[in-house]
Protein backbone atom coordinates (compact mmCIF):
# COMPACT_ATOMS: atom_id res chain seq x y z
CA UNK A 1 -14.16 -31.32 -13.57
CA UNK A 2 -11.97 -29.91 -16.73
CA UNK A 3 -14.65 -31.24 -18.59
CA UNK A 4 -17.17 -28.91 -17.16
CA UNK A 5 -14.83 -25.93 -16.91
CA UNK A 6 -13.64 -26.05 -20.58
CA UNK A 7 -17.83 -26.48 -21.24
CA UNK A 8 -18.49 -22.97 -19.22
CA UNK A 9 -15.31 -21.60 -20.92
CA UNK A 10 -16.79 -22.31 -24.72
CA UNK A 11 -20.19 -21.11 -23.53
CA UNK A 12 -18.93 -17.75 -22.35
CA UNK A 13 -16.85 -17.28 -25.11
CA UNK A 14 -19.81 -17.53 -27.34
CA UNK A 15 -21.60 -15.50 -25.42
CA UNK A 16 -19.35 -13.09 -25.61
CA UNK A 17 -18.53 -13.41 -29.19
CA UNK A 18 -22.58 -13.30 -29.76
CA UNK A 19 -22.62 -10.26 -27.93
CA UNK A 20 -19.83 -8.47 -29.86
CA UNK A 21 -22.19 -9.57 -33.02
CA UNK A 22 -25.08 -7.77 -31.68
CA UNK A 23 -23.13 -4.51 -30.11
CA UNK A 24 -21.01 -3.82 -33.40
CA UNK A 25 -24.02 -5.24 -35.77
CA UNK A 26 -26.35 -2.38 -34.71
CA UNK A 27 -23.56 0.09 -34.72
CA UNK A 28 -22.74 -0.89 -38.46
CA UNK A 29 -26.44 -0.61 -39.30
CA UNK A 30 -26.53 2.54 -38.38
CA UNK A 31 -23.57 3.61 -40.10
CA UNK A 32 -24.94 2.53 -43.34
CA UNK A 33 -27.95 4.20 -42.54
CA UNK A 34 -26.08 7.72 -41.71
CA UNK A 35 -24.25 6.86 -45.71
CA UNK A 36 -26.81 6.03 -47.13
CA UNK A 37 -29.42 9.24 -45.57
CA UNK A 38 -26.27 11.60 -46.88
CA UNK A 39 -25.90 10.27 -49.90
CA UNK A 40 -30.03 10.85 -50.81
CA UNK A 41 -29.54 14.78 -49.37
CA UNK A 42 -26.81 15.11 -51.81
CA UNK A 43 -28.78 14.01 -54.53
CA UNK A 44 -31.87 15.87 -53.09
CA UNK A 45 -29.13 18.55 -53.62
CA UNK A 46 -28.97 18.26 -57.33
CA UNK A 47 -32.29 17.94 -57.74
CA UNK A 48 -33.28 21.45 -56.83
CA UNK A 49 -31.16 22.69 -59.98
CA UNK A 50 -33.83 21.29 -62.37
CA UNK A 51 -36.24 23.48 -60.03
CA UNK A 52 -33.95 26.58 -60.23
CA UNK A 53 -33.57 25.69 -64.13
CA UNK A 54 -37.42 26.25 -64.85
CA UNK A 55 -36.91 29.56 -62.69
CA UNK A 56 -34.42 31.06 -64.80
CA UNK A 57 -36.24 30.08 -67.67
CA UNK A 58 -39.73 32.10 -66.19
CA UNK A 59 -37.14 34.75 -65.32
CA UNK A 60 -36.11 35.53 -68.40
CA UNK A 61 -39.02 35.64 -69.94
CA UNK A 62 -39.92 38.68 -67.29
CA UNK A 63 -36.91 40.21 -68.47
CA UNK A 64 -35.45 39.43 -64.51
CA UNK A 65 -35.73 38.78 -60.90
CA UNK A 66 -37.91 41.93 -60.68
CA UNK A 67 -40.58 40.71 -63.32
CA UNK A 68 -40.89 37.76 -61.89
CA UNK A 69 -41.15 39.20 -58.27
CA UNK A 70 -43.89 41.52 -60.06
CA UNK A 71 -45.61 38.15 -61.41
CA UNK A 72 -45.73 36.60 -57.86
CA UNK A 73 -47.12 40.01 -56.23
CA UNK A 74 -49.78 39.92 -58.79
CA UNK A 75 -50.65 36.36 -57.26
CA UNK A 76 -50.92 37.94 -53.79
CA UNK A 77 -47.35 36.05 -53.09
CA UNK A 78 -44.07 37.48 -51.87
CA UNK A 79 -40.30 36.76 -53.66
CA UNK A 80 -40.50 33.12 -54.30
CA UNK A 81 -37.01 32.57 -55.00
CA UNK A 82 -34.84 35.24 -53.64
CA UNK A 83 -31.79 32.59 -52.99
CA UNK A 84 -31.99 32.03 -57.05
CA UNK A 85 -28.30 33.51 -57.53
CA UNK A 86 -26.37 31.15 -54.94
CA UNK A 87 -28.33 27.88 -56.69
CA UNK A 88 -27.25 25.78 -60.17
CA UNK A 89 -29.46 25.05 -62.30
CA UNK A 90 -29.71 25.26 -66.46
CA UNK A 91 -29.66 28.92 -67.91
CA UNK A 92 -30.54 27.08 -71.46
CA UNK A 93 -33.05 24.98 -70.22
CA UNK A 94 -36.10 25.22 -72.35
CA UNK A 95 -39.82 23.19 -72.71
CA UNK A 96 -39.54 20.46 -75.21
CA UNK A 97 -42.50 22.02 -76.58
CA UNK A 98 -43.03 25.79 -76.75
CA UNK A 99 -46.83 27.20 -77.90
CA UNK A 100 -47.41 29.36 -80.79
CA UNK A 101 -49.90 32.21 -81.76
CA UNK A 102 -49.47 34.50 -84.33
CA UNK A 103 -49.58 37.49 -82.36
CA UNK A 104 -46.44 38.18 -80.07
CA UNK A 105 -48.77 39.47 -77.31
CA UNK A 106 -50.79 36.00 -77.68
CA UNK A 107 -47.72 33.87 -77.88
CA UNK A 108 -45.96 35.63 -74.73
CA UNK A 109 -49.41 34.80 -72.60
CA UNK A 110 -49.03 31.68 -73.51
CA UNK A 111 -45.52 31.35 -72.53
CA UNK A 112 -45.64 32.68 -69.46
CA UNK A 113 -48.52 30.33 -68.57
CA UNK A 114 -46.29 27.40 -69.93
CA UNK A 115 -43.72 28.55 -67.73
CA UNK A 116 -45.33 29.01 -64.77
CA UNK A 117 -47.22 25.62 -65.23
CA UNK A 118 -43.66 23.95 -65.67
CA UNK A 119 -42.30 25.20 -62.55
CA UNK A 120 -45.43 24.75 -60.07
CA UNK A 121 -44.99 20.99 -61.41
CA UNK A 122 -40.86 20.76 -60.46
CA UNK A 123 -41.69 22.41 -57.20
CA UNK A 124 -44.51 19.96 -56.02
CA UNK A 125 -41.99 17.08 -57.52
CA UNK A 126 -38.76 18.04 -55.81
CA UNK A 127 -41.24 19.03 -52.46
CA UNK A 128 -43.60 15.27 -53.04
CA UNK A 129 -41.94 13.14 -55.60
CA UNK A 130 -43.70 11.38 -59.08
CA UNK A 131 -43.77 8.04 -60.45
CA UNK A 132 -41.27 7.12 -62.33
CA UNK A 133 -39.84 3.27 -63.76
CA UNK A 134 -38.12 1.36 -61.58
CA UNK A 135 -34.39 0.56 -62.94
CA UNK A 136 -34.35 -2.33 -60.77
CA UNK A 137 -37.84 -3.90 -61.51
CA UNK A 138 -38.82 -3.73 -64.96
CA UNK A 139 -42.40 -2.98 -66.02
CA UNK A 140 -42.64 -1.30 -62.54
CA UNK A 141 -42.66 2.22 -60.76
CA UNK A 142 -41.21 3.63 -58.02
CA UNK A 143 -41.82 6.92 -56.34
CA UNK A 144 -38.67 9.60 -56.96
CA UNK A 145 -36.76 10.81 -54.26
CA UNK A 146 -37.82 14.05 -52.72
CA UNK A 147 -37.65 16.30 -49.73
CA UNK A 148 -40.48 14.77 -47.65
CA UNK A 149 -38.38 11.55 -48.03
CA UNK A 150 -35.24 13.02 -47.24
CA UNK A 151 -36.70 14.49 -44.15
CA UNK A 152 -38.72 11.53 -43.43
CA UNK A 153 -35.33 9.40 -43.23
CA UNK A 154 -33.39 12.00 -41.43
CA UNK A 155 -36.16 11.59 -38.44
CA UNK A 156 -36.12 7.66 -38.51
CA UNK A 157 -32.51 7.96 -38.52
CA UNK A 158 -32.79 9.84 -35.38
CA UNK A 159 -35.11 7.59 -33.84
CA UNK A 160 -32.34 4.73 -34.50
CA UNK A 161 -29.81 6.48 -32.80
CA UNK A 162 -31.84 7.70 -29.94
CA UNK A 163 -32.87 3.59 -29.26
CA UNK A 164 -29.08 1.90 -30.06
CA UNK A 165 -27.33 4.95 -27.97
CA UNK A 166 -30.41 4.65 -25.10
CA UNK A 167 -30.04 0.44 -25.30
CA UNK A 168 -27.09 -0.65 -26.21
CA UNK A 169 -24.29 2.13 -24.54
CA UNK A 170 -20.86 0.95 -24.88
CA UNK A 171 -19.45 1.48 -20.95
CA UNK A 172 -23.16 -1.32 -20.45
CA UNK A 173 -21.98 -3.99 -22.96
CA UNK A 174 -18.30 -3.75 -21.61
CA UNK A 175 -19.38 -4.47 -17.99
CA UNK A 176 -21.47 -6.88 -19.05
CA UNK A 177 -19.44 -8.70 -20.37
CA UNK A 178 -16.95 -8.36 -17.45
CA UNK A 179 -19.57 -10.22 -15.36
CA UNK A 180 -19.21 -13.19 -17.13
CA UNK A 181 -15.37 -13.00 -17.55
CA UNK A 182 -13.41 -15.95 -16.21
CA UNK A 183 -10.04 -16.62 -15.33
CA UNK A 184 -9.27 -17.57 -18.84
CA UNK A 185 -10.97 -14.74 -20.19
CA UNK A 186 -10.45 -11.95 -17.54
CA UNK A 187 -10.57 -8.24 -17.98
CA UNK A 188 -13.42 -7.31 -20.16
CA UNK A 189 -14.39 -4.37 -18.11
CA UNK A 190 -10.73 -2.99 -18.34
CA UNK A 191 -11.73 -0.12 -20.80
CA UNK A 192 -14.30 1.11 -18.51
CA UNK A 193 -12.20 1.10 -15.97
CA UNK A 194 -9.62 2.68 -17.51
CA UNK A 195 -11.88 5.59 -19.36
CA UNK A 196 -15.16 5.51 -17.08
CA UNK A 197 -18.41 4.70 -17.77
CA UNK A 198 -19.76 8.38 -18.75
CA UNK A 199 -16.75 9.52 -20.81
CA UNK A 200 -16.75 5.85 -23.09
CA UNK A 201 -20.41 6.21 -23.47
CA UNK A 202 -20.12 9.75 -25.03
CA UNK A 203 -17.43 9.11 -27.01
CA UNK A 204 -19.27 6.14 -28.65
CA UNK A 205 -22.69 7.50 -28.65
CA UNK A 206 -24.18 8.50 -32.18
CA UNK A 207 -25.14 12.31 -32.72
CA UNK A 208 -28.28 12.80 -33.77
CA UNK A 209 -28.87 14.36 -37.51
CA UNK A 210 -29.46 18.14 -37.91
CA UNK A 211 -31.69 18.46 -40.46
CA UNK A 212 -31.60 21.88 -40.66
CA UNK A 213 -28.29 22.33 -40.40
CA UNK A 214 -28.25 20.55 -43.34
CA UNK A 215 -29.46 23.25 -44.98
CA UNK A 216 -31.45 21.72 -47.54
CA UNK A 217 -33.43 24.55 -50.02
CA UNK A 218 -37.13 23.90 -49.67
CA UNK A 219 -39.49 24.78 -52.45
CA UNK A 220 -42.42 26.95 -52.20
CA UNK A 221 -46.07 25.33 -52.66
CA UNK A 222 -47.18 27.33 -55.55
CA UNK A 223 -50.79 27.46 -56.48
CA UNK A 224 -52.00 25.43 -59.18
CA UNK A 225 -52.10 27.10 -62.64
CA UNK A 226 -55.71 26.53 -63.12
CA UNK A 227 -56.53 28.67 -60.03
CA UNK A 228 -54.64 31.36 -61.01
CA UNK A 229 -55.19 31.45 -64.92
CA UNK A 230 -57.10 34.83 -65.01
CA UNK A 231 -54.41 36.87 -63.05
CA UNK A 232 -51.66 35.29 -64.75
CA UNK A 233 -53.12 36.23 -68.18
CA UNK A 234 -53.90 39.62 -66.74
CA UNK A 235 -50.73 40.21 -65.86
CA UNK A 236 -48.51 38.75 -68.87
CA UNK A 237 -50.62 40.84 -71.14
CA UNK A 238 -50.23 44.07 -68.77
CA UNK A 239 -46.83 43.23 -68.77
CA UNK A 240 -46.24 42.77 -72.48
CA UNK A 241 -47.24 46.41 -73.22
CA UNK A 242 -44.94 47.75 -71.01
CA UNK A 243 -42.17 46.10 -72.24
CA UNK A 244 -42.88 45.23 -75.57
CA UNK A 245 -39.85 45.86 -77.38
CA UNK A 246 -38.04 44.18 -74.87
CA UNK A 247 -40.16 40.79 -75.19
CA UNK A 248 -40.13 40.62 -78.66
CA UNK A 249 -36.36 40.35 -78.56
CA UNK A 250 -36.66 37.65 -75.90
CA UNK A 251 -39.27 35.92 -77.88
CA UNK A 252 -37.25 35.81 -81.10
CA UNK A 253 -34.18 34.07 -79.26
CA UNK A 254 -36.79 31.44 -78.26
């Protein structure tokens, strides 16, 4: 008969101990999955300076936030980046290549073309991503990180948490595992007893991630420079007159 007794003892105890395996294993995924979707919003974080960098380049070629709000009304668009002054990003930041004319007037069109090329492309890339090599598989790509990612993670994180909190609550595991207690391993459900069901479960339960509390800056989907060519020219060229003096002196820091 203590043959068979220390048999059910063993069995319960791994039972138990498999249990534990499962309960805390699916917690601890989904703690590395709340690190790791915080530390890719922090980087997505960073990565809007390089957006905000091409901005204050564009700005200063409109000689400020009001030239370049002029630009964008001239596209039939509002302020694109009124939150400019609270974000990082490069005030040196330049093209690696910059055009050349031999008329000012020419060379400042072409600049602000450049410019607004340059930044339609960081939007769409912080916003969608790009291709670029994979440091961990040579020879291959990967896509960058980028908003839609972020926020694509933040809602499968969610859905994790929603399942583990909805299947596995803690006050369920606990009193499961007091049904299969013994004498020589009594008093699983203690806790629950001692805290109740409801007020163990919420103080174990994951929250749920706010993405937009997270406040994460989204970019504005620009329209491609190709279908807006003609009004851009118009308007760098309309613009140029009226400030010539002013340009010239920006040009000849360039």
């Amino acid at each position: 008969m203590d043959r068979y007794k220390s048999l059910a003892v063993a069995l319960e105890a791994e039972v138990l101990s498999e249990m534990a395996g499962t309960f805390f294993g699916a917690r601890k995924a989904v703690e590395d999955l709340q690190d790791d979707f915080a530390l890719r919003a922090d980087e997505l974080r960073s990565l809007a300076a390089k957006v905000f960098a091409r901005v204050f380049f564009m700005r200063s070629l409109l000689l400020g936030a009001e030239g370049e709000d002029a630009l964008f009304a001239a596209l039939g668009l509002p302020p694109q980046f009124p939150e400019a002054q609270f974000q990082s990003g490069s005030r040196t930041w330049r093209p690696e290549k910059l055009p050349f004319a031999l008329l000012p007037s020419s060379r400042y069109v072409k600049l602000v073309l450049l410019a607004y090329a340059e930044l339609r492309h960081a939007c769409d890339v912080y916003m969608n991503g790009e291709y670029e090599d994979d440091p961990d598989h040579k020879g291959r790509k990967r896509l960058s990180l980028h908003y839609a990612l972020v926020e694509r993670m933040g809602r499968r994180l969610n859905e994790r948490i929603e399942k583990l909190n909805a299947d596995m609550p803690a006050s369920c595991v606990l009193q499961y595992a007091r049904s299969i207690s013994t004498v020589e391993a009594p008093g699983q459900g203690s806790i629950t007893n001692a805290l109740g069901a409801e007020s163990l479960d919420r103080g174990m339960c994951f929250l749920p991630v706010d993405f937009e509390g997270l406040k994460l800056w989204r970019a504005p989907e620009l329209p491609a420079p190709e279908a807006c060519e003609a009004r851009l020219k118009a308007f760098a060229s309309a613009f140029y007159e009226a400030n010539a003096e002013k340009i010239r002196r920006v040009l000849a820091d360039l």
